[in-house]
PDB file of N, CA and C in Angstrom:
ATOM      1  N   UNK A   1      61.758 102.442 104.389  1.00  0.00           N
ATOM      2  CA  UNK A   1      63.092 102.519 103.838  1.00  0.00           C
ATOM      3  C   UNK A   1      63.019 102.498 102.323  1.00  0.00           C
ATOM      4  N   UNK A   2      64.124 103.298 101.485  1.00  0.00           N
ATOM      5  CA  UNK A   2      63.619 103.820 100.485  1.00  0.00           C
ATOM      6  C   UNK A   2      65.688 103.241  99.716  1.00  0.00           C
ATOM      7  N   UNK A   3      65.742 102.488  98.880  1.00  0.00           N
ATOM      8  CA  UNK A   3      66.917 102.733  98.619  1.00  0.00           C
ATOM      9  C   UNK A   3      67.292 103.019  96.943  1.00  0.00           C
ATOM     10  N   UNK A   4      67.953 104.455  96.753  1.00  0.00           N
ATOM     11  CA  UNK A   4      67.981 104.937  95.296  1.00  0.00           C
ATOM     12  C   UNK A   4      69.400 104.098  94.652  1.00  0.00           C
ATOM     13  N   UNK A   5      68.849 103.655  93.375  1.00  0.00           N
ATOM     14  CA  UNK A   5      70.356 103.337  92.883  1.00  0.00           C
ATOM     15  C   UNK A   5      70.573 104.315  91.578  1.00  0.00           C
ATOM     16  N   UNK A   6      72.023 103.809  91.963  1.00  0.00           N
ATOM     17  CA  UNK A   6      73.325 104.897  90.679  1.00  0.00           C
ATOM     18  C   UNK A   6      74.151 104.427  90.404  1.00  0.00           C
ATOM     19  N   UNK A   7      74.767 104.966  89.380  1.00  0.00           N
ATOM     20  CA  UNK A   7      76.937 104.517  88.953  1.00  0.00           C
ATOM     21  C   UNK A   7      76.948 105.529  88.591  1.00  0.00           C
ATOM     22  N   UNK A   8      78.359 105.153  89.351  1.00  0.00           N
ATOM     23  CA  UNK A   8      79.556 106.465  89.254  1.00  0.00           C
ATOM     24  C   UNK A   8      80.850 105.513  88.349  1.00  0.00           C
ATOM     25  N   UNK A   9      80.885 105.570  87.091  1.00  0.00           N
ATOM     26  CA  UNK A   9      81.608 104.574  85.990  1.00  0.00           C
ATOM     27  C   UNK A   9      81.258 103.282  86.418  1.00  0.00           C
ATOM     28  N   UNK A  10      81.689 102.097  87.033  1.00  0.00           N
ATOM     29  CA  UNK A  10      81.685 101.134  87.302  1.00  0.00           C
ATOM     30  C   UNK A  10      81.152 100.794  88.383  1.00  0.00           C
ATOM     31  N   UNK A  11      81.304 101.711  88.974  1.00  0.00           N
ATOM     32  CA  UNK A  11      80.541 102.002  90.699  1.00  0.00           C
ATOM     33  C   UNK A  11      79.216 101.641  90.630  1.00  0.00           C
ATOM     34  N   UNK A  12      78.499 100.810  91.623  1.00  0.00           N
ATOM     35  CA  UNK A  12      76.594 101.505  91.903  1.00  0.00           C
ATOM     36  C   UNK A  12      77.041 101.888  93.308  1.00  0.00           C
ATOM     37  N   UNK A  13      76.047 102.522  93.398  1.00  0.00           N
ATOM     38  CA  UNK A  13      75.923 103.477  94.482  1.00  0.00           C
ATOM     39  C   UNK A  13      74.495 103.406  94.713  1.00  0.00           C
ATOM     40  N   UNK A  14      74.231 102.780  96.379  1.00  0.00           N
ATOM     41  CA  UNK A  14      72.744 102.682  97.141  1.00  0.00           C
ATOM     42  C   UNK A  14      72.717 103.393  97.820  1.00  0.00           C
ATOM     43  N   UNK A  15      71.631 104.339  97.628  1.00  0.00           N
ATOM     44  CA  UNK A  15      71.882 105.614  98.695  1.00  0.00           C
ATOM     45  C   UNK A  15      70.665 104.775  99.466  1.00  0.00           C
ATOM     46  N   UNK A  16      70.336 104.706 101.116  1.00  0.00           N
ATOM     47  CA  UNK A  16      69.582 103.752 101.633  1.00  0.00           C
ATOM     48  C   UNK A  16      68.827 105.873 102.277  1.00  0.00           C
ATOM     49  N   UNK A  17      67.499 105.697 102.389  1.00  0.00           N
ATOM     50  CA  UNK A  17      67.007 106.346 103.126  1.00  0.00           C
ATOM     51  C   UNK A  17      65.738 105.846 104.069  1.00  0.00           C
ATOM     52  N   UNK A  18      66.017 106.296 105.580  1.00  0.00           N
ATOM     53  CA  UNK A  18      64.941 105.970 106.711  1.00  0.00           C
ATOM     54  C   UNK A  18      65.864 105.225 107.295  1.00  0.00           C
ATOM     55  N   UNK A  19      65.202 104.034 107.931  1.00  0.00           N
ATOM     56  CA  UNK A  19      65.961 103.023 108.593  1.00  0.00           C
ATOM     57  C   UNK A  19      66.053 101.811 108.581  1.00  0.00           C
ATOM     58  N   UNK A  20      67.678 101.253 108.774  1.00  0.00           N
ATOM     59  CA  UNK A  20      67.961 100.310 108.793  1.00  0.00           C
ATOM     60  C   UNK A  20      67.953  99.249 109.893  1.00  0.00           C
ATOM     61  N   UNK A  21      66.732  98.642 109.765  1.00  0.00           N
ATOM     62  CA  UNK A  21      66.289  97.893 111.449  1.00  0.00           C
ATOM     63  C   UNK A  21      66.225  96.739 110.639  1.00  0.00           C
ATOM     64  N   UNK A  22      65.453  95.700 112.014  1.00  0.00           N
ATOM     65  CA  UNK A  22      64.610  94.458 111.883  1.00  0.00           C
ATOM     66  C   UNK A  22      63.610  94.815 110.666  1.00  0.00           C
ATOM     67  N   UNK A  23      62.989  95.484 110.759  1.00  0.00           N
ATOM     68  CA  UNK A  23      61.561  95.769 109.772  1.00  0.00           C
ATOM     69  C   UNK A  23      61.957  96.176 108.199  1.00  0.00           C
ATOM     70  N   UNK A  24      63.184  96.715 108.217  1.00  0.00           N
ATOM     71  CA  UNK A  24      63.369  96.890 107.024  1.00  0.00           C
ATOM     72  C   UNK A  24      64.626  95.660 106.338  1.00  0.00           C
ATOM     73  N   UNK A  25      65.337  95.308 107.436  1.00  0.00           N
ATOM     74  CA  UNK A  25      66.730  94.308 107.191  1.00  0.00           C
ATOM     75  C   UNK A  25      66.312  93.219 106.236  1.00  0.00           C
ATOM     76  N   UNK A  26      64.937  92.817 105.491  1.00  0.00           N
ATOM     77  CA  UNK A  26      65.443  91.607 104.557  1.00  0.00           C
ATOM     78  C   UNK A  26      65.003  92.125 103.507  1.00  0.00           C
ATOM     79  N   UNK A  27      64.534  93.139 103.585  1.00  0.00           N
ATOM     80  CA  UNK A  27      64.115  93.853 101.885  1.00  0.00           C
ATOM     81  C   UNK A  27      65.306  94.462 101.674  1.00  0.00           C
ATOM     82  N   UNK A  28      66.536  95.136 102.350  1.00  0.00           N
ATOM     83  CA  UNK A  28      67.580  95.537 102.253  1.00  0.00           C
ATOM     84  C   UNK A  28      68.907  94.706 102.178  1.00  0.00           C
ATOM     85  N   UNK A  29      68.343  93.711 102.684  1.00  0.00           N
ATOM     86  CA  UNK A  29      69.348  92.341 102.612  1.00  0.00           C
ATOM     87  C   UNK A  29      69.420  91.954 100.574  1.00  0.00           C
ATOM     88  N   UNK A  30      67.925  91.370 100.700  1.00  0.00           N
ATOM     89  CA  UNK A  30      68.095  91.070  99.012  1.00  0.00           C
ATOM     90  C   UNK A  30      68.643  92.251  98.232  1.00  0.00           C
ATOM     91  N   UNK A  31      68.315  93.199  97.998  1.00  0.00           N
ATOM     92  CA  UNK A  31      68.812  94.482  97.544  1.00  0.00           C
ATOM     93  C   UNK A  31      70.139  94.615  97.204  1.00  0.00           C
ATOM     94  N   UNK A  32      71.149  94.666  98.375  1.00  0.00           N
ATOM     95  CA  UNK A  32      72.375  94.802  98.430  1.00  0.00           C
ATOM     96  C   UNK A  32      72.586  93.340  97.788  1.00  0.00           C
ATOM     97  N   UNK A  33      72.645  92.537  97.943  1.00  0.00           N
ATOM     98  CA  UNK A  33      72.864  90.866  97.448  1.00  0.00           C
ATOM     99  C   UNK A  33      72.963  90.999  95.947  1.00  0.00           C
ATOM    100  N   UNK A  34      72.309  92.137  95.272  1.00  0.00           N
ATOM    101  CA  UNK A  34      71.309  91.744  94.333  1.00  0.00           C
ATOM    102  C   UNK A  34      72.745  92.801  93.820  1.00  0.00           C
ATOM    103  N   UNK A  35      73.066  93.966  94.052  1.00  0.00           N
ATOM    104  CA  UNK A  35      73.886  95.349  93.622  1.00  0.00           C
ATOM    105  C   UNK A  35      75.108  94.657  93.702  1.00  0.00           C
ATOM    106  N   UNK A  36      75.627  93.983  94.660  1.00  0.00           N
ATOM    107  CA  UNK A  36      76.759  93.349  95.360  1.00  0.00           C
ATOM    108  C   UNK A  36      77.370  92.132  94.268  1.00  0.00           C
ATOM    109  N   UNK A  37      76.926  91.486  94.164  1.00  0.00           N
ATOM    110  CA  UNK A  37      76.747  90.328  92.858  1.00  0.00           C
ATOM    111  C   UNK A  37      77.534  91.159  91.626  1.00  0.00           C
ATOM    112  N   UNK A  38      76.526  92.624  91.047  1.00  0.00           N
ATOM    113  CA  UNK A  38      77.355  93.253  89.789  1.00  0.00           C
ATOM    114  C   UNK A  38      78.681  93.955  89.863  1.00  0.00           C
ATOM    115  N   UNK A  39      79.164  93.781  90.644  1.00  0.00           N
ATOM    116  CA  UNK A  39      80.360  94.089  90.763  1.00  0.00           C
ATOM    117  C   UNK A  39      80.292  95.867  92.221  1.00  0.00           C
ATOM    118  N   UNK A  40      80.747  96.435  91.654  1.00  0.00           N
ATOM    119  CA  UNK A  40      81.540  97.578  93.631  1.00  0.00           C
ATOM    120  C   UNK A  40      80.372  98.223  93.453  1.00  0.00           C
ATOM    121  N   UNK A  41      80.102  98.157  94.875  1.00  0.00           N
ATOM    122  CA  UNK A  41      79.264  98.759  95.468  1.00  0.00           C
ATOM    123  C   UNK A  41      79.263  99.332  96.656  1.00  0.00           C
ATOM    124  N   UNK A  42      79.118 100.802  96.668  1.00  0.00           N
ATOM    125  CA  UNK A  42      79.180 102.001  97.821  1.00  0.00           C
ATOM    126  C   UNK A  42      77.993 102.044  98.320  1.00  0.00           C
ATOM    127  N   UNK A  43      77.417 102.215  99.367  1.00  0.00           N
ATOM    128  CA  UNK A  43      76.343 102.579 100.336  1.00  0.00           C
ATOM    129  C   UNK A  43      76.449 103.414 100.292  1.00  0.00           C
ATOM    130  N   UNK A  44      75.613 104.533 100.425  1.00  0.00           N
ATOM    131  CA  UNK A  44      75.129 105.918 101.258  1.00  0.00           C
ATOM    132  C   UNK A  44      74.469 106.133 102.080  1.00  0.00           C
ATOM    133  N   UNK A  45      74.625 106.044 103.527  1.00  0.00           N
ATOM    134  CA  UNK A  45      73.978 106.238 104.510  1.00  0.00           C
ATOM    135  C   UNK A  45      73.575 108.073 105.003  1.00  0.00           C
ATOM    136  N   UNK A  46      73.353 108.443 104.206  1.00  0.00           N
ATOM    137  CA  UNK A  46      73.574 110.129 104.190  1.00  0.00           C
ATOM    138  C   UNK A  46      72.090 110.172 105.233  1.00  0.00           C
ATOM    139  N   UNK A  47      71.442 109.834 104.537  1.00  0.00           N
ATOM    140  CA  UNK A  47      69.896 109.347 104.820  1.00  0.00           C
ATOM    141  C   UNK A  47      69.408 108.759 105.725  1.00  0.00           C
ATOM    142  N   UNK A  48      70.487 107.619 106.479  1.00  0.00           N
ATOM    143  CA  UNK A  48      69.667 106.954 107.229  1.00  0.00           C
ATOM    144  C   UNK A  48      70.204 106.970 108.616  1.00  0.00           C
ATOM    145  N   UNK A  49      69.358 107.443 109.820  1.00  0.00           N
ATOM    146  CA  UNK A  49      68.883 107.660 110.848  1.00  0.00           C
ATOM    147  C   UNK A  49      69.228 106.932 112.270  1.00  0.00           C
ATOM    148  N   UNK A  50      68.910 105.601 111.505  1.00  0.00           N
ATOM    149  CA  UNK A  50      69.154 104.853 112.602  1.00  0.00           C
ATOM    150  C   UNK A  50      69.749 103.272 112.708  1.00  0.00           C
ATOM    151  N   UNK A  51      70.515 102.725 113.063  1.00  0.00           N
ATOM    152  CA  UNK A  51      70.887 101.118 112.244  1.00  0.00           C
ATOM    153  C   UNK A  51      70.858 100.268 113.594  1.00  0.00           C
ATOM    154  N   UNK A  52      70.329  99.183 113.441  1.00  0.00           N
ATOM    155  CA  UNK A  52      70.503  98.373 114.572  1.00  0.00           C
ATOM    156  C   UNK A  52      71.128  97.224 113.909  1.00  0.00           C
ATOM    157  N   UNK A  53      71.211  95.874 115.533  1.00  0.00           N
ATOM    158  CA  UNK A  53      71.899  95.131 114.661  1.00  0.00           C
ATOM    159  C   UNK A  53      71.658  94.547 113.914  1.00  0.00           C
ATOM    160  N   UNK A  54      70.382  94.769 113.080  1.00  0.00           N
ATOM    161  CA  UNK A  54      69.416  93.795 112.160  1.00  0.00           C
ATOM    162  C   UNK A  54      70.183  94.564 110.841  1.00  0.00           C
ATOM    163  N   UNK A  55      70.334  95.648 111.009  1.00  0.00           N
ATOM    164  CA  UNK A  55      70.961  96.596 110.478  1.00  0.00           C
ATOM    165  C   UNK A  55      72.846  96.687 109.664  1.00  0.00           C
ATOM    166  N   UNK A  56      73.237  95.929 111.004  1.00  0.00           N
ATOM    167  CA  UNK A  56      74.966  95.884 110.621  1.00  0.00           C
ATOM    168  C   UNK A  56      74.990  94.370 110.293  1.00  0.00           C
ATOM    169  N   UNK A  57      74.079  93.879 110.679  1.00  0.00           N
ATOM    170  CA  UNK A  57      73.859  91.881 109.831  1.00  0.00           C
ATOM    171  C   UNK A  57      74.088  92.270 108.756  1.00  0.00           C
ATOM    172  N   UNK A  58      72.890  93.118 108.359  1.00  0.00           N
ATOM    173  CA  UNK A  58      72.850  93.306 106.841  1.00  0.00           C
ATOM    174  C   UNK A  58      74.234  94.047 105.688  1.00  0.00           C
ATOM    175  N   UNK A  59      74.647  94.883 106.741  1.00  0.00           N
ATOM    176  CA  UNK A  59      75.739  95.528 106.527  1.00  0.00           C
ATOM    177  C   UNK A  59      77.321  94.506 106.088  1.00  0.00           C
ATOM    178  N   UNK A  60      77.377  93.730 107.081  1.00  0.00           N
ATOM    179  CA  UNK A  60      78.220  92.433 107.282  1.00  0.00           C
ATOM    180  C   UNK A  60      77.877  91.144 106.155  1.00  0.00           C
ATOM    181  N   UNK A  61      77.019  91.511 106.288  1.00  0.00           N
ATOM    182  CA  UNK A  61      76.805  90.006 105.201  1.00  0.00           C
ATOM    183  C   UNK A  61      76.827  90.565 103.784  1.00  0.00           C
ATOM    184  N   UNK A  62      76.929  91.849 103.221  1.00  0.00           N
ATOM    185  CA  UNK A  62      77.227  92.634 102.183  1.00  0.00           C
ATOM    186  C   UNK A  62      78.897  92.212 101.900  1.00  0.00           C
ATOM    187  N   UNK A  63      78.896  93.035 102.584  1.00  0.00           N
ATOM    188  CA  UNK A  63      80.768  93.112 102.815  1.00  0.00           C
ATOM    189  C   UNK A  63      81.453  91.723 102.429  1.00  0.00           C
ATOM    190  N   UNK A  64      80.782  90.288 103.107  1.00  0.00           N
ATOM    191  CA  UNK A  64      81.371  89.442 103.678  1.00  0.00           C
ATOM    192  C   UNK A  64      81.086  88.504 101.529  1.00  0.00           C
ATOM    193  N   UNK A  65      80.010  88.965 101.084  1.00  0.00           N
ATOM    194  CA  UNK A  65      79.389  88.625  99.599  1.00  0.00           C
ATOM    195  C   UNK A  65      80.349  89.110  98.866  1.00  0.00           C
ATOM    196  N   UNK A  66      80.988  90.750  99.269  1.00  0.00           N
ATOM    197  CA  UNK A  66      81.455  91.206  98.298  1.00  0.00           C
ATOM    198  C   UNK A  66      82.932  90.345  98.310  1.00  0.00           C
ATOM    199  N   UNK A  67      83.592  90.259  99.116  1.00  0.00           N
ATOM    200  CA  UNK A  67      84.922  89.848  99.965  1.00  0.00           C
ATOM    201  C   UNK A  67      85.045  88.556  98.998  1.00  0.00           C
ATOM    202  N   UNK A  68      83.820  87.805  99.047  1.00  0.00           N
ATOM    203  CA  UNK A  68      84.155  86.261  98.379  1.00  0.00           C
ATOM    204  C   UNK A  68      84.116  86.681  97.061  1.00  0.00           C
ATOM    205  N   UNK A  69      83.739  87.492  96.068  1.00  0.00           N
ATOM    206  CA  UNK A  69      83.117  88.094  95.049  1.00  0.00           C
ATOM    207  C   UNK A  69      84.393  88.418  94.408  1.00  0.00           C
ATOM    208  N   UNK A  70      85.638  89.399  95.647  1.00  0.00           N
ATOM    209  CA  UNK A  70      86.618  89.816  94.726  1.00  0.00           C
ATOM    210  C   UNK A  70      85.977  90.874  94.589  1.00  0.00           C
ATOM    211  N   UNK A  71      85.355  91.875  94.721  1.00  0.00           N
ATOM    212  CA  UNK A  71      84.931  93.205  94.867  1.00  0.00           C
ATOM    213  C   UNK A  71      84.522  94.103  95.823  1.00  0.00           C
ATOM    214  N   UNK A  72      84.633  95.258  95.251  1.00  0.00           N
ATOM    215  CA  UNK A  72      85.240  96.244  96.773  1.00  0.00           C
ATOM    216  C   UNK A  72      83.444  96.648  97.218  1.00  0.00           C
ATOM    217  N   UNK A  73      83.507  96.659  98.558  1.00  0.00           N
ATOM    218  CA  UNK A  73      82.171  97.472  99.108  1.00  0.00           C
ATOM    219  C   UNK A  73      82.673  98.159 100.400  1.00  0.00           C
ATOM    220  N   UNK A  74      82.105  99.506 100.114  1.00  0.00           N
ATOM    221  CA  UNK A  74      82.200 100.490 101.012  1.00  0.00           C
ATOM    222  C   UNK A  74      80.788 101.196 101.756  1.00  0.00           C
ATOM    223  N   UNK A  75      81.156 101.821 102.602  1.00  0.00           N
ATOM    224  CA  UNK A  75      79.990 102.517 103.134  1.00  0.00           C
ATOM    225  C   UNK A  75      80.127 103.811 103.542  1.00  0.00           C
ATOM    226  N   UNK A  76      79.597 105.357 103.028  1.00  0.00           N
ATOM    227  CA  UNK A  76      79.872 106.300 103.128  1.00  0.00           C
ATOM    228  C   UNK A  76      78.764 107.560 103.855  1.00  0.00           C
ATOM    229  N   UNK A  77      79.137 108.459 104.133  1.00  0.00           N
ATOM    230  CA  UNK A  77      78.314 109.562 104.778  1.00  0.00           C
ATOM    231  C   UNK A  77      77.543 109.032 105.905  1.00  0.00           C
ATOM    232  N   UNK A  78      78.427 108.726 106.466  1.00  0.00           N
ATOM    233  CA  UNK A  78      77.553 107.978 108.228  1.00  0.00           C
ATOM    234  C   UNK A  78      76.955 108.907 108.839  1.00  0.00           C
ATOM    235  N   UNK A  79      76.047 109.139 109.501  1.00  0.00           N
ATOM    236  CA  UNK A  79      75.407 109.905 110.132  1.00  0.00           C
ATOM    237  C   UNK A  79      75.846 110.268 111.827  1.00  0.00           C
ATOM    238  N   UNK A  80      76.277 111.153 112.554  1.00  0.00           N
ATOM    239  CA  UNK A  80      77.058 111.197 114.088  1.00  0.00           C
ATOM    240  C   UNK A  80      76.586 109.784 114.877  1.00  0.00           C
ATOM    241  N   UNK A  81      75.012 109.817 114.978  1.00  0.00           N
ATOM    242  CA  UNK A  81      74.251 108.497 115.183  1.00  0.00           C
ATOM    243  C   UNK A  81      75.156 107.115 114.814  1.00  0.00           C
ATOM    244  N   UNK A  82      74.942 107.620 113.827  1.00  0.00           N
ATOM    245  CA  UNK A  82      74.839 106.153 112.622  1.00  0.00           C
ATOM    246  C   UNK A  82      76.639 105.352 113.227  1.00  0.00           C
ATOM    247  N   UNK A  83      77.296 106.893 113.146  1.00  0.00           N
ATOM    248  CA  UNK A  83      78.758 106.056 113.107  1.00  0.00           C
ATOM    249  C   UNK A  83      79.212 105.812 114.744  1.00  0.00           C
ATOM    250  N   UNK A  84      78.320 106.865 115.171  1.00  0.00           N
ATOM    251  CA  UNK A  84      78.763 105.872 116.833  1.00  0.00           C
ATOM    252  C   UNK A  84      78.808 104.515 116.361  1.00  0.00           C
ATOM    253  N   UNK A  85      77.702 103.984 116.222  1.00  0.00           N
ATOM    254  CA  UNK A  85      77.327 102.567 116.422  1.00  0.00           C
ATOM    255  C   UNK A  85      78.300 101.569 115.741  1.00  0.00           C
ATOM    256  N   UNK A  86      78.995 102.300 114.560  1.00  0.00           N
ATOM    257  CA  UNK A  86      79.710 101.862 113.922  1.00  0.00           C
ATOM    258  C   UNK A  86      81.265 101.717 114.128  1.00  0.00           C
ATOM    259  N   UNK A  87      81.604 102.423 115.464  1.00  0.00           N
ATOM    260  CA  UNK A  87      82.808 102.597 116.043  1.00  0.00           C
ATOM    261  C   UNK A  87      82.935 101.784 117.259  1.00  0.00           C
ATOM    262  N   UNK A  88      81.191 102.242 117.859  1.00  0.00           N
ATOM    263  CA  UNK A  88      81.522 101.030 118.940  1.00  0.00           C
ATOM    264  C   UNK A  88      81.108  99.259 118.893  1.00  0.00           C
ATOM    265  N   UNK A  89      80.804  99.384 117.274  1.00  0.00           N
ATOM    266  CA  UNK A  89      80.429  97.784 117.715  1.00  0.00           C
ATOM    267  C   UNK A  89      82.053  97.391 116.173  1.00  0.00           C
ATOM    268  N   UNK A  90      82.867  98.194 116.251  1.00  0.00           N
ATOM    269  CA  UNK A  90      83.708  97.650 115.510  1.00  0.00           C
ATOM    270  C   UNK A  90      83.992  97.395 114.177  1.00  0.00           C
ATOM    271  N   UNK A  91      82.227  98.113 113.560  1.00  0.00           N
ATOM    272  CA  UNK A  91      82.321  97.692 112.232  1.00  0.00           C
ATOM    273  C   UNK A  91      83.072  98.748 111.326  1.00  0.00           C
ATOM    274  N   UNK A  92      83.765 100.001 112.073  1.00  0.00           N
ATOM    275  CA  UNK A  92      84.811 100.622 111.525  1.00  0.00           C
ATOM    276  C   UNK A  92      85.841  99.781 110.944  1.00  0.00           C
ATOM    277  N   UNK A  93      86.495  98.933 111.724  1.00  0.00           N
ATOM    278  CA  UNK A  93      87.711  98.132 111.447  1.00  0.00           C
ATOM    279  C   UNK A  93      87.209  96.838 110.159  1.00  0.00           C
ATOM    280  N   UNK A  94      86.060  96.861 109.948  1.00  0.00           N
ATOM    281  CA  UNK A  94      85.536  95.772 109.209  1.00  0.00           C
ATOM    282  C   UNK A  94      85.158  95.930 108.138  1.00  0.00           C
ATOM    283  N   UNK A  95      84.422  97.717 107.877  1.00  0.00           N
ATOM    284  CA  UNK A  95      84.321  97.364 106.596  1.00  0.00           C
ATOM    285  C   UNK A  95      84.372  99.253 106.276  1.00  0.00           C
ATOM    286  N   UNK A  96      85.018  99.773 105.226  1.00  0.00           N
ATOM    287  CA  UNK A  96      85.564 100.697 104.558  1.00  0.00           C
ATOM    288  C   UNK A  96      84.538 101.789 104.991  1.00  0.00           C
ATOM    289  N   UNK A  97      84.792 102.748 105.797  1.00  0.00           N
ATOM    290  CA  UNK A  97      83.957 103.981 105.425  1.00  0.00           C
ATOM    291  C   UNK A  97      84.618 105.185 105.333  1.00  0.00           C
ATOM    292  N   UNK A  98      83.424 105.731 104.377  1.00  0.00           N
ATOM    293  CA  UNK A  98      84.141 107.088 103.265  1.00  0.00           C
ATOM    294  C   UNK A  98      83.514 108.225 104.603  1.00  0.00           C
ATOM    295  N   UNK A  99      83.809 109.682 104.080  1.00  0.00           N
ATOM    296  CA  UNK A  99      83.111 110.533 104.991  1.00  0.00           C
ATOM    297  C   UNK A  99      82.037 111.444 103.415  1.00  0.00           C
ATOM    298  N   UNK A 100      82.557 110.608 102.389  1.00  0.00           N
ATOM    299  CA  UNK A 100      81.554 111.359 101.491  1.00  0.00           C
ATOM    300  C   UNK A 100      81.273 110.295 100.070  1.00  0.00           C
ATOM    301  N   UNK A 101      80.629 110.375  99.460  1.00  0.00           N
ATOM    302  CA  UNK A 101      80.677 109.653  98.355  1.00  0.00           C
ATOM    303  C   UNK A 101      81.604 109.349  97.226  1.00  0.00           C
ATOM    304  N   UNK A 102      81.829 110.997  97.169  1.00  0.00           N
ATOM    305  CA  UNK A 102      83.091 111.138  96.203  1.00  0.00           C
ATOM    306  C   UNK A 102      84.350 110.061  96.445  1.00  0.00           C
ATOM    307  N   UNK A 103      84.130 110.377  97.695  1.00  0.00           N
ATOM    308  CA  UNK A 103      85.585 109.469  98.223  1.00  0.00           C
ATOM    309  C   UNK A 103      85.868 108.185  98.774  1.00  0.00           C
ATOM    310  N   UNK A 104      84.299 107.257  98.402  1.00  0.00           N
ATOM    311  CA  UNK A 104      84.096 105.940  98.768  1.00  0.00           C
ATOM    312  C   UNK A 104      84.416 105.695  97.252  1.00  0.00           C
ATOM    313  N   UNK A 105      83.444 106.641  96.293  1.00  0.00           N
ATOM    314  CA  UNK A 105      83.992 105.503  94.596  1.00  0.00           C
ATOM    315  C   UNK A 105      85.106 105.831  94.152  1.00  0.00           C
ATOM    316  N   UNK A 106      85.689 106.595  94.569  1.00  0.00           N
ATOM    317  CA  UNK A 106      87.032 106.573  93.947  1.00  0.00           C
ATOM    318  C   UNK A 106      88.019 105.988  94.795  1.00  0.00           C
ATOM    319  N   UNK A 107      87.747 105.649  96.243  1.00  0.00           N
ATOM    320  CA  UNK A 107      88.463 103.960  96.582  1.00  0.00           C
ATOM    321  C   UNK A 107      88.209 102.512  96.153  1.00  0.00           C
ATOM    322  N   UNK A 108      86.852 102.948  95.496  1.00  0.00           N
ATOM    323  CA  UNK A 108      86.374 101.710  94.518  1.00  0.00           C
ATOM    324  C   UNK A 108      86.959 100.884  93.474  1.00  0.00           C
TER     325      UNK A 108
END
């Protein structure tokens, strides 16, 4: 797992590539912790493949950092894969997803 960072004005933006499992979930945990802290932060899952629930922990406990933080976190370009998982385990209703980047930072 490979994750690129960016800003888009105030925005960072983690584009995550490969996968988001057990094996990769605590190097991706600190990461986001670390982006999440400086204020809004968008995900890009354009890239990544596959998420388990080691995966939406990590996802959730982002969200749940940013939430106490007072800053917005989103998650964008889900993959057909990616967003099943994300519809059926609910984390649609939980935490913001874009269908593109453009349109996660500028809900930012």
């Amino acid at each position: 797992m490979q994750i690129a960072e960016s800003t888009s004005g105030a925005v960072t933006i983690a584009a995550i590539e490969g996968r988001l499992d057990t094996a990769t979930a605590a190097a991706a945990e600190e990461r986001l912790a670390a982006l999440v802290a400086a204020g809004p932060l968008v995900v890009d899952l354009a890239a990544v493949r596959y998420v388990s629930s080691a995966g939406l922990r990590v996802l959730l406990k982002t969200a749940k950092q940013a939430q106490a933080a007072g800053t917005r976190f989103a998650v964008c370009a889900l993959q057909p894969a990616v967003l099943e998982v994300f519809e059926i385990s609910g984390f649609d209703r939980i935490i913001d997803a874009f269908p593109t980047q453009a349109e996660a930072v500028a809900a930012s």
